[in-house]
PDB file of N, CA and C in Angstrom:
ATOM      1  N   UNK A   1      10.817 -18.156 -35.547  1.00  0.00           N
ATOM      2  CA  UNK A   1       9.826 -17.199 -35.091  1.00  0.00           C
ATOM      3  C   UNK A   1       9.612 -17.318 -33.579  1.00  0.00           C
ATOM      4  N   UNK A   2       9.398 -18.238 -32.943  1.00  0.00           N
ATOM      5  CA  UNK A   2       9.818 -18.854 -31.367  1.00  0.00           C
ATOM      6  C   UNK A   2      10.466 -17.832 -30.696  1.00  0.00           C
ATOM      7  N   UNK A   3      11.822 -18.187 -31.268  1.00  0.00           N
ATOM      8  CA  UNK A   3      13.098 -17.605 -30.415  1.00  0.00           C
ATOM      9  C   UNK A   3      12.840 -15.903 -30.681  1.00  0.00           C
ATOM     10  N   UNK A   4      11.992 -15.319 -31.194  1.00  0.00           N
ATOM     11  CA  UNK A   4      11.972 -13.779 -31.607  1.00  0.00           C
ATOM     12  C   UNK A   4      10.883 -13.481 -31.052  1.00  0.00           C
ATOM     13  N   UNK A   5      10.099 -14.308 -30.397  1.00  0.00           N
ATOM     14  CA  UNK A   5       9.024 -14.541 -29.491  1.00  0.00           C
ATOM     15  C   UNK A   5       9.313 -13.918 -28.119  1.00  0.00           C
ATOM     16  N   UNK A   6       9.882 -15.316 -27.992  1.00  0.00           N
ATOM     17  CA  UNK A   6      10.821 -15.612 -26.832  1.00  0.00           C
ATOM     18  C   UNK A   6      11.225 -14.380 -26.055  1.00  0.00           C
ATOM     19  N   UNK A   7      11.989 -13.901 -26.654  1.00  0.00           N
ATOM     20  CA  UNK A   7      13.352 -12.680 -26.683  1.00  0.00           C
ATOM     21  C   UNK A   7      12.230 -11.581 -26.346  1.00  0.00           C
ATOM     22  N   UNK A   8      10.926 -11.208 -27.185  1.00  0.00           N
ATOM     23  CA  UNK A   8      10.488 -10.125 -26.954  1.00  0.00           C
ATOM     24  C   UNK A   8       9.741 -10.163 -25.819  1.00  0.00           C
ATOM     25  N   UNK A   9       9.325 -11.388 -24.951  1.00  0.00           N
ATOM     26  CA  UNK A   9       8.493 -11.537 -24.365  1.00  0.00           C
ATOM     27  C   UNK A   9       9.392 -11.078 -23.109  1.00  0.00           C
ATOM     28  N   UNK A  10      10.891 -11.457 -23.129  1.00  0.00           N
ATOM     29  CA  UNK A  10      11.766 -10.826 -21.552  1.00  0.00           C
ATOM     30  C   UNK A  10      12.323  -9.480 -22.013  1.00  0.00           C
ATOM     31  N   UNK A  11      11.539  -9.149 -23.384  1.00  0.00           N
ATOM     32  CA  UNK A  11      12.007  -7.241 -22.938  1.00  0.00           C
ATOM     33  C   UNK A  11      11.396  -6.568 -22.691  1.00  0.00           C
ATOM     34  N   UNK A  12      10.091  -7.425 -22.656  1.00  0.00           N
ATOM     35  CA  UNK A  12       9.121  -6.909 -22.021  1.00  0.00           C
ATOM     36  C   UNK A  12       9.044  -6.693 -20.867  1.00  0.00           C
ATOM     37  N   UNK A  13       9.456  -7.955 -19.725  1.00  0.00           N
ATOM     38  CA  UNK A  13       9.867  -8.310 -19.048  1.00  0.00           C
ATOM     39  C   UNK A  13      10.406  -7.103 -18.577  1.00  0.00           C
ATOM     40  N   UNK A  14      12.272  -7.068 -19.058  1.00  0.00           N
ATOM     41  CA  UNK A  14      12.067  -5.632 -18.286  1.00  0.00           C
ATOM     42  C   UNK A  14      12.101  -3.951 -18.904  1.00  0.00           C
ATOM     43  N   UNK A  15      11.231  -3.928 -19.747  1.00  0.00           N
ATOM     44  CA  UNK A  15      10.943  -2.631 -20.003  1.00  0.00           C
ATOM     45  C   UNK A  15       9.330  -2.525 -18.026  1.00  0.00           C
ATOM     46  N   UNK A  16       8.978  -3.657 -18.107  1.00  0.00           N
ATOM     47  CA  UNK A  16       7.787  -3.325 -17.485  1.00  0.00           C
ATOM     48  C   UNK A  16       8.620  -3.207 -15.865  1.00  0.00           C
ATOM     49  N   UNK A  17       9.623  -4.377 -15.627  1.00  0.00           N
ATOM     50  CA  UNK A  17      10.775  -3.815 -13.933  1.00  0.00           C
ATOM     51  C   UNK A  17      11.075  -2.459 -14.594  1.00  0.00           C
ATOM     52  N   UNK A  18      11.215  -2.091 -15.292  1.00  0.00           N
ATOM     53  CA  UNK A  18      11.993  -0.734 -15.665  1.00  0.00           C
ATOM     54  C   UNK A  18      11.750   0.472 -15.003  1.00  0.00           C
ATOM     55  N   UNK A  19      10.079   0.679 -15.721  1.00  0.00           N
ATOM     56  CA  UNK A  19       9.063   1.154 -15.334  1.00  0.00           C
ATOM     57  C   UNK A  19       8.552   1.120 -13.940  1.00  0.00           C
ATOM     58  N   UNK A  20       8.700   0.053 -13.800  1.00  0.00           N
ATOM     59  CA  UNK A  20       8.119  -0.314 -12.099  1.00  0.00           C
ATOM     60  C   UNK A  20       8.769   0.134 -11.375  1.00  0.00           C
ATOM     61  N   UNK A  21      10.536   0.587 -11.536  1.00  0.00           N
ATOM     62  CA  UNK A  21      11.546   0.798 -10.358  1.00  0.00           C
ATOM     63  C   UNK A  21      11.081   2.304 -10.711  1.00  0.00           C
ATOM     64  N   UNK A  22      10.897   3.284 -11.740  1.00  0.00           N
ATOM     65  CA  UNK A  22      10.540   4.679 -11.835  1.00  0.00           C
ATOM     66  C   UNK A  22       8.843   5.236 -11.336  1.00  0.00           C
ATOM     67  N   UNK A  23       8.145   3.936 -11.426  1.00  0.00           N
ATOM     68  CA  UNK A  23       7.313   4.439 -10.433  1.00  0.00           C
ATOM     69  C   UNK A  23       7.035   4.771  -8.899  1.00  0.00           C
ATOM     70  N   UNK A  24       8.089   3.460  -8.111  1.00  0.00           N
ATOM     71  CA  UNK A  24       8.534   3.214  -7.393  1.00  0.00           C
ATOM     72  C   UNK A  24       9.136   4.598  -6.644  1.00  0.00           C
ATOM     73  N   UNK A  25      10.473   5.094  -7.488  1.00  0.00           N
ATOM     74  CA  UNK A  25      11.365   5.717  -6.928  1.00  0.00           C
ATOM     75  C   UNK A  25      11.735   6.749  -8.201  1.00  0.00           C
ATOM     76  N   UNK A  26      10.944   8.131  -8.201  1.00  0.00           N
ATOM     77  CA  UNK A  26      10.957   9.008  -9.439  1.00  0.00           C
ATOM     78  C   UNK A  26      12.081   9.579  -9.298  1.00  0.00           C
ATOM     79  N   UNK A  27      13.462   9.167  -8.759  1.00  0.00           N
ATOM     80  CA  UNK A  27      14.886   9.756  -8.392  1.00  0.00           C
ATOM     81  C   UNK A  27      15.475   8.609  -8.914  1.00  0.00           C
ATOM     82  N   UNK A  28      15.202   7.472  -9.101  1.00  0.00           N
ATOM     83  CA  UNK A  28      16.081   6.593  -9.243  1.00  0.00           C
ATOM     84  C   UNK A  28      16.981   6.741 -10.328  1.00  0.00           C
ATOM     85  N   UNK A  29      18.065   6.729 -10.279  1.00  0.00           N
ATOM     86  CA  UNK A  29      19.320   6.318 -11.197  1.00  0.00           C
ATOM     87  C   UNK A  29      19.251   5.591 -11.973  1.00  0.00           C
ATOM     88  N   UNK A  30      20.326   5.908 -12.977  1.00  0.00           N
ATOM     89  CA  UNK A  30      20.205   4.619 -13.989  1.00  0.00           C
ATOM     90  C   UNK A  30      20.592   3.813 -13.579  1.00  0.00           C
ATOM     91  N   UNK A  31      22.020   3.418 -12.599  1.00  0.00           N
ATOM     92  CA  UNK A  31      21.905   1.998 -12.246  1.00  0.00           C
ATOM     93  C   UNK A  31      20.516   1.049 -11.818  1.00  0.00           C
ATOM     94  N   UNK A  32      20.302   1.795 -10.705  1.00  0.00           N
ATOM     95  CA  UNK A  32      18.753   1.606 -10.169  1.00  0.00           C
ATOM     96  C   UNK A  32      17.918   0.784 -11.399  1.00  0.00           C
ATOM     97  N   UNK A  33      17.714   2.062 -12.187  1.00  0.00           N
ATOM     98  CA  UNK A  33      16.763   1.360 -13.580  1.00  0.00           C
ATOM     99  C   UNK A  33      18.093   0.172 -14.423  1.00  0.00           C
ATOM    100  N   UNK A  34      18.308   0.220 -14.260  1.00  0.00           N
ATOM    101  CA  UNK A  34      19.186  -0.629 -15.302  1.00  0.00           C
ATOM    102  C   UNK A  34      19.329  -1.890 -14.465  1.00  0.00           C
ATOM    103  N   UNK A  35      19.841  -2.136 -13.071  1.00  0.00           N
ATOM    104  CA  UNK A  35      19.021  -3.163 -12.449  1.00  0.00           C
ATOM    105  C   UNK A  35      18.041  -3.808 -12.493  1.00  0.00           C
ATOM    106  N   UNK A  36      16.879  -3.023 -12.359  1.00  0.00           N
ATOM    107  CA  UNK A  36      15.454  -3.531 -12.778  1.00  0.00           C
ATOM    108  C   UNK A  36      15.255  -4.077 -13.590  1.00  0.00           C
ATOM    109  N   UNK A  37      15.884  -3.292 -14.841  1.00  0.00           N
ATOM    110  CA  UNK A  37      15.405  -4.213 -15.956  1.00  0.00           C
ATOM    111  C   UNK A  37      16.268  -5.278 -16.017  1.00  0.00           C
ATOM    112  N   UNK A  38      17.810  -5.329 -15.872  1.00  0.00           N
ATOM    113  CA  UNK A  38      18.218  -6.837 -15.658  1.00  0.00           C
ATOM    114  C   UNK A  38      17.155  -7.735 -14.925  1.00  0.00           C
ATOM    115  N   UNK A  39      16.612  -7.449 -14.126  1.00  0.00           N
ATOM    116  CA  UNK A  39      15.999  -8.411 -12.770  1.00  0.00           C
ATOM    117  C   UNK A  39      14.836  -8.677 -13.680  1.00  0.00           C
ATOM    118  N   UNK A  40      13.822  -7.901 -14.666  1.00  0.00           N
ATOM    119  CA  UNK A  40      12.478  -8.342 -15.162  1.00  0.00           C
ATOM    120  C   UNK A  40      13.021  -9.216 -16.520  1.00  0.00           C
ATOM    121  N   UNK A  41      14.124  -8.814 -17.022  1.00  0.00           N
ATOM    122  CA  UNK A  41      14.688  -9.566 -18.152  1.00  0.00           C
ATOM    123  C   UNK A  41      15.047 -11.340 -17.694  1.00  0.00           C
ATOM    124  N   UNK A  42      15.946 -11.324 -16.342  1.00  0.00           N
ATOM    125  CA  UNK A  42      16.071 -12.680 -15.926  1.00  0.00           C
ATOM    126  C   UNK A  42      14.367 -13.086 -15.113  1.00  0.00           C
ATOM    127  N   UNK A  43      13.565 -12.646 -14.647  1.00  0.00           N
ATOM    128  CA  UNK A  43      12.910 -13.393 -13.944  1.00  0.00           C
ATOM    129  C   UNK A  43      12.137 -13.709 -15.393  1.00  0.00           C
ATOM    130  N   UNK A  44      11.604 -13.248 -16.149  1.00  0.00           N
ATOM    131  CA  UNK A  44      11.054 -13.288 -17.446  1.00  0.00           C
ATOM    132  C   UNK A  44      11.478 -14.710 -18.308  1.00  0.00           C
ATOM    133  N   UNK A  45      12.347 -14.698 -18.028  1.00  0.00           N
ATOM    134  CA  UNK A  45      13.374 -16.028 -18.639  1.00  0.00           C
ATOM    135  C   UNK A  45      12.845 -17.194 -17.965  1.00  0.00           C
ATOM    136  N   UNK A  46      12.924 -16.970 -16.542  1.00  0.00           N
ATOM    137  CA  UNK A  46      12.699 -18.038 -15.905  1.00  0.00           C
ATOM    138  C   UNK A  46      11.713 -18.355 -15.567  1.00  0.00           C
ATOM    139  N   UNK A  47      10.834 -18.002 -15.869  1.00  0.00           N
ATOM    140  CA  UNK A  47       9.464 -18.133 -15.592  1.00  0.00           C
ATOM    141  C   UNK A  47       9.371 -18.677 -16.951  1.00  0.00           C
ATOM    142  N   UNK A  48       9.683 -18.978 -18.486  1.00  0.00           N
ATOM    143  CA  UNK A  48       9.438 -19.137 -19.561  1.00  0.00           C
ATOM    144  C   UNK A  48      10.059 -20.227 -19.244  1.00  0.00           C
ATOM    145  N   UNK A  49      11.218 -20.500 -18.736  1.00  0.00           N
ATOM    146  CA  UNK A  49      11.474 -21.770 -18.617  1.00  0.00           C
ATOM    147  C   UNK A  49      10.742 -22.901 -17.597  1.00  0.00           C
ATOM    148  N   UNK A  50       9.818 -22.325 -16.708  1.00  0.00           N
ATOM    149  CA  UNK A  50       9.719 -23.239 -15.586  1.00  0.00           C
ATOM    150  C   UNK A  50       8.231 -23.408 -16.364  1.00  0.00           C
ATOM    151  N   UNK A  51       7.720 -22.178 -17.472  1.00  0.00           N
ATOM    152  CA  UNK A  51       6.276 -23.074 -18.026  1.00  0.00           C
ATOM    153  C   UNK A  51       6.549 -23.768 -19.506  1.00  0.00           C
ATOM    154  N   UNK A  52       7.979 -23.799 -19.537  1.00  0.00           N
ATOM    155  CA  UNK A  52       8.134 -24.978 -20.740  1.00  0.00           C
ATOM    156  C   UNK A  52       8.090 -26.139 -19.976  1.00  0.00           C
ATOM    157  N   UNK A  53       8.923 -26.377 -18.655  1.00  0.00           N
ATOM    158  CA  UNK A  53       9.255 -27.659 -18.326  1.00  0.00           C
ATOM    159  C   UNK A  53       7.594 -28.168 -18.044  1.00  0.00           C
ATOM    160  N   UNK A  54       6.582 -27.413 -17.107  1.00  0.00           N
ATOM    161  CA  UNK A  54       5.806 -28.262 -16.829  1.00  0.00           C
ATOM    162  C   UNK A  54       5.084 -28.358 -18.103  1.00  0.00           C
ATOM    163  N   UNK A  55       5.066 -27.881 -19.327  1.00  0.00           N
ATOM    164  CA  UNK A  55       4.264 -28.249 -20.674  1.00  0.00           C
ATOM    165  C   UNK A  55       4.812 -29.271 -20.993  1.00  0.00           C
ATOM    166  N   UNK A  56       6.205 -29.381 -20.669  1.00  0.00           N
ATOM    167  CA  UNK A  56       6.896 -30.923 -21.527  1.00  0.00           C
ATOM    168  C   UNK A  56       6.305 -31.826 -20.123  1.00  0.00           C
ATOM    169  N   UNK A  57       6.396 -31.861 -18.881  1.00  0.00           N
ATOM    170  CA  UNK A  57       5.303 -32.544 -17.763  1.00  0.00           C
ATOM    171  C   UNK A  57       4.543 -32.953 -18.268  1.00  0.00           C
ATOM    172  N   UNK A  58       3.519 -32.789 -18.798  1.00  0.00           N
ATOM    173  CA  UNK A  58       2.629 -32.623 -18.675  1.00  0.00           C
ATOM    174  C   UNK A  58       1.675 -33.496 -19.909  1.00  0.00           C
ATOM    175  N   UNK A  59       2.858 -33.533 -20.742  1.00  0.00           N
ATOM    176  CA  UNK A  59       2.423 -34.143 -21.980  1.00  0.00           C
ATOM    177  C   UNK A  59       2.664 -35.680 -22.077  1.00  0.00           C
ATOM    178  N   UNK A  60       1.570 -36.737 -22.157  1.00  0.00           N
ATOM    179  CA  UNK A  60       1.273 -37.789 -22.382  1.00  0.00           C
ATOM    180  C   UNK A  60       2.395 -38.361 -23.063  1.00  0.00           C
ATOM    181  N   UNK A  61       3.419 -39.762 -22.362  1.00  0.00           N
ATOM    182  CA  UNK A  61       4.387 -39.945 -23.123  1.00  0.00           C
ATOM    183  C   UNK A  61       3.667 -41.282 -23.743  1.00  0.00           C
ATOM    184  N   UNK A  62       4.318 -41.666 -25.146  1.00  0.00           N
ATOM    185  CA  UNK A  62       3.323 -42.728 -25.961  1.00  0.00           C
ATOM    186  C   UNK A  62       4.433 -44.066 -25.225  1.00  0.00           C
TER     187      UNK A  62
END
């Protein structure tokens, strides 16, 4: 259930760059948009990864 989490949380990611490059630029192309959403799909990722690492930080080792 995690990983289906996970996944929906960077298509969100970039459905929302998606959006953002067509508000941006109401001409834009699909590359254009299809960029974007690559770019909100990877930053989405990585941002999920950089608040796993500091949760595993963060946690009291016994």
């Amino acid at each position: 259930m995690s990983g289906l989490l996970d996944e929906l949380g960077k298509i969100a990611g970039a459905v929302i760059a998606e959006q953002s490059v067509d508000k941006l630029d109401p001409d834009a192309g699909f590359l254009e948009k299809a960029a974007g959403a690559f770019a909100g799909y990877e930053a989405a990722k990585i941002a999920e990864d950089k608040l796993e690492n500091s949760d595993e930080q963060q946690k009291p080792e016994d």
